[in-house]
N, C-alpha and C. Protein backbone atom coordinates (compact mmCIF):
# COMPACT_ATOMS: atom_id res chain seq x y z
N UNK A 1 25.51 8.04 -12.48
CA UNK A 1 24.19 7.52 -12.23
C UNK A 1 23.38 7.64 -13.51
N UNK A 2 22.82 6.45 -13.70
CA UNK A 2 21.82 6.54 -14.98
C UNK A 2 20.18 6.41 -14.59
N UNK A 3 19.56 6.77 -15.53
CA UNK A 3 17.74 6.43 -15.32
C UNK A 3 17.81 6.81 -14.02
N UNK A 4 17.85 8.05 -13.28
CA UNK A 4 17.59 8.60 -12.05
C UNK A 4 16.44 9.21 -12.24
N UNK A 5 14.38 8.99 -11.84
CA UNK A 5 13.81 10.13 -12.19
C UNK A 5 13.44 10.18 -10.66
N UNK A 6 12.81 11.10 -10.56
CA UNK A 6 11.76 11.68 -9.26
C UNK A 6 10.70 11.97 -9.65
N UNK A 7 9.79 12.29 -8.87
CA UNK A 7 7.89 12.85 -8.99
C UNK A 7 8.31 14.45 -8.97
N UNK A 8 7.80 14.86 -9.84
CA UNK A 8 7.70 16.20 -9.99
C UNK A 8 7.34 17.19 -8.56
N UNK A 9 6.56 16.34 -7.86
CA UNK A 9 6.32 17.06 -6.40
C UNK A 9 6.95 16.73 -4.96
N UNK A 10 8.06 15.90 -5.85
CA UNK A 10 9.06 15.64 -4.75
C UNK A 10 9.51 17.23 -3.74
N UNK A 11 9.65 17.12 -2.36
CA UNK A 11 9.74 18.26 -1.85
C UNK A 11 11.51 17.65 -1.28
N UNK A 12 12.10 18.83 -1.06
CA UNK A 12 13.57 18.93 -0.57
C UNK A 12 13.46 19.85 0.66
N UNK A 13 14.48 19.61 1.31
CA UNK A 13 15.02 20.83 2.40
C UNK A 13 14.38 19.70 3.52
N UNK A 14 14.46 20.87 4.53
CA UNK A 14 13.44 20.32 5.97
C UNK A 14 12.63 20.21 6.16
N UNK A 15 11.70 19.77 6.99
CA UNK A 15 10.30 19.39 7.39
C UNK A 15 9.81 20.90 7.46
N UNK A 16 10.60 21.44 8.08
CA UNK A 16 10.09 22.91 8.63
C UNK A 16 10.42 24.02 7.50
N UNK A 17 11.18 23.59 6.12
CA UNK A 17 10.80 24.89 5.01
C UNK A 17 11.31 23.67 4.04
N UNK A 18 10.28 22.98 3.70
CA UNK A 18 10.11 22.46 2.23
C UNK A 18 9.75 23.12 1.10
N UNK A 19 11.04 22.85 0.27
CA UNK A 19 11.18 23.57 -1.23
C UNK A 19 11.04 22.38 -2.66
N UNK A 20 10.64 23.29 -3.74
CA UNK A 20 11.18 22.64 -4.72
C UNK A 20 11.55 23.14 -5.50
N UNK A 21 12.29 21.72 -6.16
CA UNK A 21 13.29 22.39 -7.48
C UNK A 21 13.67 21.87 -8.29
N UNK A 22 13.88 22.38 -9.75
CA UNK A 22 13.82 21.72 -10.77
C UNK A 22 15.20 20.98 -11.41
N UNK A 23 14.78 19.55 -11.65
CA UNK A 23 15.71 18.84 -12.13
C UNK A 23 15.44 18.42 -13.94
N UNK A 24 16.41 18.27 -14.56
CA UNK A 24 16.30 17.69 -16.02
C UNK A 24 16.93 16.81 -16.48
N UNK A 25 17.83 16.43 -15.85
CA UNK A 25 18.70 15.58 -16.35
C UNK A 25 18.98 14.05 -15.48
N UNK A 26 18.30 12.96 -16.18
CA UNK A 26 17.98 11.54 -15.24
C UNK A 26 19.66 10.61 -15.24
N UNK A 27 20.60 11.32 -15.86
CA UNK A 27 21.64 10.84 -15.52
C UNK A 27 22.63 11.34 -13.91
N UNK A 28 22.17 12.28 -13.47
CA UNK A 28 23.30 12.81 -12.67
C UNK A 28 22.34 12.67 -11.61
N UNK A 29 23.58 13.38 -10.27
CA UNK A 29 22.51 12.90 -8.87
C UNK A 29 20.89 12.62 -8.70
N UNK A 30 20.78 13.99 -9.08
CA UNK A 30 19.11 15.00 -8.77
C UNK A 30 18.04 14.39 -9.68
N UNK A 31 18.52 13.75 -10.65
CA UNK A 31 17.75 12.77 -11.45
C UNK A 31 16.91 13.98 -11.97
N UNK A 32 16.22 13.43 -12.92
CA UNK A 32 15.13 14.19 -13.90
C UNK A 32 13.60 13.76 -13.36
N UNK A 33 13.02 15.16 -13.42
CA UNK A 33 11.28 14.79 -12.41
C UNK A 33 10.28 14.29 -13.87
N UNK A 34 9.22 13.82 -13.00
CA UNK A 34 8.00 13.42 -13.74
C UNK A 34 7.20 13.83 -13.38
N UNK A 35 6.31 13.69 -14.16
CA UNK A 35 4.83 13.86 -13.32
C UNK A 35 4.23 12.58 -12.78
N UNK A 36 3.27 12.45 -12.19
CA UNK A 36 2.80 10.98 -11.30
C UNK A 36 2.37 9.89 -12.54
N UNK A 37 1.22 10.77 -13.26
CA UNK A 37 0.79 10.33 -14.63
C UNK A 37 2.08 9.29 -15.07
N UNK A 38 3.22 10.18 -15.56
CA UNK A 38 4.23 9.56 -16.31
C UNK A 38 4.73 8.25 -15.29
N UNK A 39 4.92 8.62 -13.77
CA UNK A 39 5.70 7.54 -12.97
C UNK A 39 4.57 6.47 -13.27
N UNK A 40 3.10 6.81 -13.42
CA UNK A 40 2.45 5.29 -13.01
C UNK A 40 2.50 4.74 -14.43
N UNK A 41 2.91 5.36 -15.69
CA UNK A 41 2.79 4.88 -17.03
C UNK A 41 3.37 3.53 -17.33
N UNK A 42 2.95 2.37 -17.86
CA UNK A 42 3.62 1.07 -18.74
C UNK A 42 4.67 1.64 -19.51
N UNK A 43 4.90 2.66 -20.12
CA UNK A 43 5.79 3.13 -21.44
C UNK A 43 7.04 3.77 -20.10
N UNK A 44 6.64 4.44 -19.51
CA UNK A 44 8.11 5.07 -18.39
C UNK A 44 8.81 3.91 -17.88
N UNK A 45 8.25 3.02 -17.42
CA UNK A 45 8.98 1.62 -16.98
C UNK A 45 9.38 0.38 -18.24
N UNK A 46 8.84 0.32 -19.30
CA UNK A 46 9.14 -0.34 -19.84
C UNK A 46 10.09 -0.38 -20.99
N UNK A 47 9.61 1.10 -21.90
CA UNK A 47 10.35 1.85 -22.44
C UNK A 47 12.01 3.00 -22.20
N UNK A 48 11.47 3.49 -21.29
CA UNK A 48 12.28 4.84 -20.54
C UNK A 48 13.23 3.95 -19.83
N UNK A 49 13.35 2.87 -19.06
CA UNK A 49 13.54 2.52 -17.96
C UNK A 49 14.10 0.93 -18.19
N UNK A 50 13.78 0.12 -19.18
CA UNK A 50 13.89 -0.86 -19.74
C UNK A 50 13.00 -2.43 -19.01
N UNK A 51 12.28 -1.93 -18.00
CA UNK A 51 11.91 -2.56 -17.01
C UNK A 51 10.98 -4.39 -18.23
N UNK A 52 10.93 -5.36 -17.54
CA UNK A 52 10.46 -5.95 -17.82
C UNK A 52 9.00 -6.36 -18.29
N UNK A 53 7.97 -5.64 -18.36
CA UNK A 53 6.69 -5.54 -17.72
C UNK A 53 5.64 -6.79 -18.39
N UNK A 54 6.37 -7.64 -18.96
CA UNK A 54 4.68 -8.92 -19.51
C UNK A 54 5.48 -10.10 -18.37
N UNK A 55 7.05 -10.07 -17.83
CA UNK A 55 7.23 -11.54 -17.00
C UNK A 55 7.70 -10.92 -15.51
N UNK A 56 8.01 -9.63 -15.37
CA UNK A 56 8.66 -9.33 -13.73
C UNK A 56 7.67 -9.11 -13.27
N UNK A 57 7.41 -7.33 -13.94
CA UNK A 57 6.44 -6.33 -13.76
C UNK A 57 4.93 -6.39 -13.61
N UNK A 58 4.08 -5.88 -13.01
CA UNK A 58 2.72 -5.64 -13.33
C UNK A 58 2.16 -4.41 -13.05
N UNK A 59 1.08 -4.21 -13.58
CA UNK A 59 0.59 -2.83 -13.35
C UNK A 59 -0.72 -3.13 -12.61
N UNK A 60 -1.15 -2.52 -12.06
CA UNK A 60 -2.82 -3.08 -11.13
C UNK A 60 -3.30 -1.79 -10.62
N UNK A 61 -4.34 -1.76 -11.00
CA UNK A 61 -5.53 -0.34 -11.41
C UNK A 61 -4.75 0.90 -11.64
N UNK A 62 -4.15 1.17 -12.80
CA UNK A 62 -2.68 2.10 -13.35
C UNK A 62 -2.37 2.80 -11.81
N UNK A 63 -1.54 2.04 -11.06
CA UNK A 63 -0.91 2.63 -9.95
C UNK A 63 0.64 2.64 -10.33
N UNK A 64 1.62 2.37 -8.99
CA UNK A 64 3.08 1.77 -9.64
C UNK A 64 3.00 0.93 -10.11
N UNK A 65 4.11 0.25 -10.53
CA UNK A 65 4.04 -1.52 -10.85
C UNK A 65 4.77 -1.90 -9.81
N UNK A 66 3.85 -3.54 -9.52
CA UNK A 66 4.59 -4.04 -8.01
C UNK A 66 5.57 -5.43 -9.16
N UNK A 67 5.58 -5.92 -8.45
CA UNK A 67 6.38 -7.49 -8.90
C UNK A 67 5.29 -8.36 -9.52
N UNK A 68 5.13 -9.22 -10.20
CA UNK A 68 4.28 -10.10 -10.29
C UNK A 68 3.98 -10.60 -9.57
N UNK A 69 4.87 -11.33 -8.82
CA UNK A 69 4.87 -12.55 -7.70
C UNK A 69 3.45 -11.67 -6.48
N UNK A 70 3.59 -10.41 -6.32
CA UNK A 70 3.31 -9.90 -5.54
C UNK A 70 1.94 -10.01 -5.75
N UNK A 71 1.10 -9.58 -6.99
CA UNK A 71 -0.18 -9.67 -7.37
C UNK A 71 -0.83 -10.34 -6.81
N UNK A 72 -2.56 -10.07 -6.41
CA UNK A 72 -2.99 -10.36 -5.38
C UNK A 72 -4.30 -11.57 -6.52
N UNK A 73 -4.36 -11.12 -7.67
CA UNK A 73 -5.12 -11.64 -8.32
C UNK A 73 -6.66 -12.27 -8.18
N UNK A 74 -7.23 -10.79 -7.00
CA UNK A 74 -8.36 -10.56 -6.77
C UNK A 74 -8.93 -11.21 -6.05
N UNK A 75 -8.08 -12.18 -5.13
CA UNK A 75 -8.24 -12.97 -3.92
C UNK A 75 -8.29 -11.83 -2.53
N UNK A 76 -8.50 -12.48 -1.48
CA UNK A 76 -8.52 -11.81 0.12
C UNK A 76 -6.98 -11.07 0.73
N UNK A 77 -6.83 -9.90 0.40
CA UNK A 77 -5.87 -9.42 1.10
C UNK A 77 -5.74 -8.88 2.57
N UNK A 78 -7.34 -9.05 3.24
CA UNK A 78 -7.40 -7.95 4.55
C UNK A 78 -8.85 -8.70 5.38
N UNK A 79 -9.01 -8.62 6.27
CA UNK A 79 -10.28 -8.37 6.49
C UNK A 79 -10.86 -6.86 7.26
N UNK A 80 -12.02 -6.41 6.03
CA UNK A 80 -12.73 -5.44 5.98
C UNK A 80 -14.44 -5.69 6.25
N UNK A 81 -14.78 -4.47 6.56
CA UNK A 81 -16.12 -4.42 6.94
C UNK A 81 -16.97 -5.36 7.73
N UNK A 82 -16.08 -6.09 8.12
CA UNK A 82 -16.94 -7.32 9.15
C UNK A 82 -17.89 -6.87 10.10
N UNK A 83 -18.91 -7.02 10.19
CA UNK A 83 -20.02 -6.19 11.13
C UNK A 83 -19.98 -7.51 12.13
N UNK A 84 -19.84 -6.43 13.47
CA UNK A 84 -19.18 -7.17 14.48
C UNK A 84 -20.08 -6.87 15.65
N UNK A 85 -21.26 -6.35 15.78
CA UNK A 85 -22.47 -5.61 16.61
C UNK A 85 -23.74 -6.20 16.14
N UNK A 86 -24.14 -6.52 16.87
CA UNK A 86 -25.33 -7.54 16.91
C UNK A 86 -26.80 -6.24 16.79
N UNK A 87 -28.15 -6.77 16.11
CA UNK A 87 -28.92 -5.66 16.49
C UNK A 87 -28.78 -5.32 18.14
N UNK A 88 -29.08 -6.22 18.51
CA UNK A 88 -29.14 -5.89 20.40
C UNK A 88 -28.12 -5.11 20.99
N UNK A 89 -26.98 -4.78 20.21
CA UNK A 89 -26.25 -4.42 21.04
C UNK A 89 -24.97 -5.60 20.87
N UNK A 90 -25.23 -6.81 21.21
CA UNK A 90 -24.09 -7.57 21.33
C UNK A 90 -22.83 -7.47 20.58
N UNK A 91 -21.75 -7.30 20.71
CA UNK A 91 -20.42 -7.25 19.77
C UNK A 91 -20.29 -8.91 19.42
N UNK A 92 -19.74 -8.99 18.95
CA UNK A 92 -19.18 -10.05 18.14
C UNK A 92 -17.60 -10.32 17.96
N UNK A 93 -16.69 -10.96 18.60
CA UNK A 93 -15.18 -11.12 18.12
C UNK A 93 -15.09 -11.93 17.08
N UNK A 94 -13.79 -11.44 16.54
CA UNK A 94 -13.44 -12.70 15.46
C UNK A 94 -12.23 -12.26 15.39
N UNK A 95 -11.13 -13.50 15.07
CA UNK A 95 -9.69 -13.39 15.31
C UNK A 95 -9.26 -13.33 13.94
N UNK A 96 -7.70 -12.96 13.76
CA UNK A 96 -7.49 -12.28 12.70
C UNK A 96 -6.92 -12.89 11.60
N UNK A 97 -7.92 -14.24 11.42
CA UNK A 97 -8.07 -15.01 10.38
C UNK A 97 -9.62 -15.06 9.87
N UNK A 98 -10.40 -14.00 10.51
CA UNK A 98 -11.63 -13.49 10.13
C UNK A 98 -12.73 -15.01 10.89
N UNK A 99 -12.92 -15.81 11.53
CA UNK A 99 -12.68 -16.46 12.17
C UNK A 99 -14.06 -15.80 13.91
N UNK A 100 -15.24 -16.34 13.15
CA UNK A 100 -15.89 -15.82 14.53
C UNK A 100 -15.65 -16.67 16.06
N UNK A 101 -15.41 -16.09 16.75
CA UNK A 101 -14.92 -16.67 18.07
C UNK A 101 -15.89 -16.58 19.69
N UNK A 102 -17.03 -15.69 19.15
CA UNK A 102 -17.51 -15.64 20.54
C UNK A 102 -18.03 -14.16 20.34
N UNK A 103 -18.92 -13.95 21.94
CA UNK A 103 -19.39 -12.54 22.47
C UNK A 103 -18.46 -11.97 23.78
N UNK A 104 -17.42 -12.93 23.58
CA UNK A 104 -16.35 -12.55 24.74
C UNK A 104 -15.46 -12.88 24.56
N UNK A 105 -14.28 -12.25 25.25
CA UNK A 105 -12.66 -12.34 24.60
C UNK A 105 -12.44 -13.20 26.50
N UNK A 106 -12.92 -12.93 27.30
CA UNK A 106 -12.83 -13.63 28.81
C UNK A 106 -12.05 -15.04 28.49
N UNK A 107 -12.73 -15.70 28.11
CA UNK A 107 -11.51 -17.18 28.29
C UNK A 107 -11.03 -17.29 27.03
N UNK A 108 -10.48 -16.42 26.54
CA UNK A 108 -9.59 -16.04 25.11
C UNK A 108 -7.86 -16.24 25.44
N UNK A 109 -6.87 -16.73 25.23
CA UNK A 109 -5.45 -16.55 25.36
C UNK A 109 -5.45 -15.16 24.92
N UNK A 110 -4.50 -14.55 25.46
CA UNK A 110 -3.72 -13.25 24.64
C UNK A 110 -3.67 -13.17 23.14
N UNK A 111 -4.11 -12.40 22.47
CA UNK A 111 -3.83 -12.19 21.10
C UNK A 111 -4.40 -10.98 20.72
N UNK A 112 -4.32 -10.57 19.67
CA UNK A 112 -5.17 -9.21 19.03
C UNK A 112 -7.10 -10.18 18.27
N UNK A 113 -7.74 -8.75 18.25
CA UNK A 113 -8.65 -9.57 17.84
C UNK A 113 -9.57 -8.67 17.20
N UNK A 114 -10.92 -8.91 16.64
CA UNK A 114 -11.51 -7.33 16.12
C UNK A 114 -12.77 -7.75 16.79
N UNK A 115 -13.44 -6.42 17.48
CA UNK A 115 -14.54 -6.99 17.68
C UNK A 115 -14.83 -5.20 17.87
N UNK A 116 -16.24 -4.82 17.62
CA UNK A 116 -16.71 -3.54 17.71
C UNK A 116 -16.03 -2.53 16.19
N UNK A 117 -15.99 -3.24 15.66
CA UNK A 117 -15.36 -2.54 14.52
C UNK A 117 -13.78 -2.19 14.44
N UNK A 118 -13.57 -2.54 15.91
CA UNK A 118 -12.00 -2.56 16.29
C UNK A 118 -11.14 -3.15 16.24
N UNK A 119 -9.47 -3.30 16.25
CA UNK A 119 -8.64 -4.12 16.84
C UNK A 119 -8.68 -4.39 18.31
N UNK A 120 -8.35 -5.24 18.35
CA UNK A 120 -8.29 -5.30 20.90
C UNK A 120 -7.21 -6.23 20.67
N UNK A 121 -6.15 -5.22 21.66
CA UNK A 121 -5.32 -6.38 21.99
C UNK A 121 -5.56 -6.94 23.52
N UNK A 122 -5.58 -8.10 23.50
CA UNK A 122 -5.86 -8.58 24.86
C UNK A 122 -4.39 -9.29 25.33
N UNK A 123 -3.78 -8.76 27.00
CA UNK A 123 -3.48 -9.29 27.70
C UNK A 123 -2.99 -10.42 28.17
């Protein structure tokens, strides 16, 4: 096995007595540890590792590197914070294309939906 590393705070053993222990050498099973710093580094993947990183690779807010393809390029990945409560009281649905739909899920088909700050799956 070659270029084997781990996170330095990788834990071993069981759930119920997790240990650790030190590895050095990134050729053999146990691989050689890092620190997180080093795993999220451009130079550990590109250098250390031979990884591609200006046409496969990307890095995005120094985390891991995902794929390129994957990059979200600061477009809509989720819908967040949608205020879904009316002053009065009233909730608000909207389906999970963000998508306002009503003050009632009643003559709604079955689907999931957010309304109250929640998911609802309906029936």
């Amino acid at each position: 096995m070659e270029s084997n590393y781990t996170l330095a705070t990788t834990l071993y053993g069981s759930p119920a007595s997790p240990s650790t222990k030190s590895y050095a050498n990134p050729n053999d099973e146990n691989g050689q540890q890092v620190t997180e710093a080093t795993a999220k580094s451009n130079a550990h993947y590109a250098t250390t590792l031979g990884w591609d990183m200006e046409k496969v690779w990307a890095h995005v807010d120094n985390d891991y590197p995902i794929l390129r393809w994957m990059k979200t390029n600061g477009g809509p990945t989720g819908i967040n914070h949608i205020k879904t409560t009316d002053r009065d009281g009233t909730v608000r649905y909207y389906d999970l294309q963000g998508r306002y739909i009503g003050t009632s899920l009643n003559s709604l088909p079955a689907g999931v939906y957010i309304g109250g700050g929640k998911k609802i799956m309906k029936k």
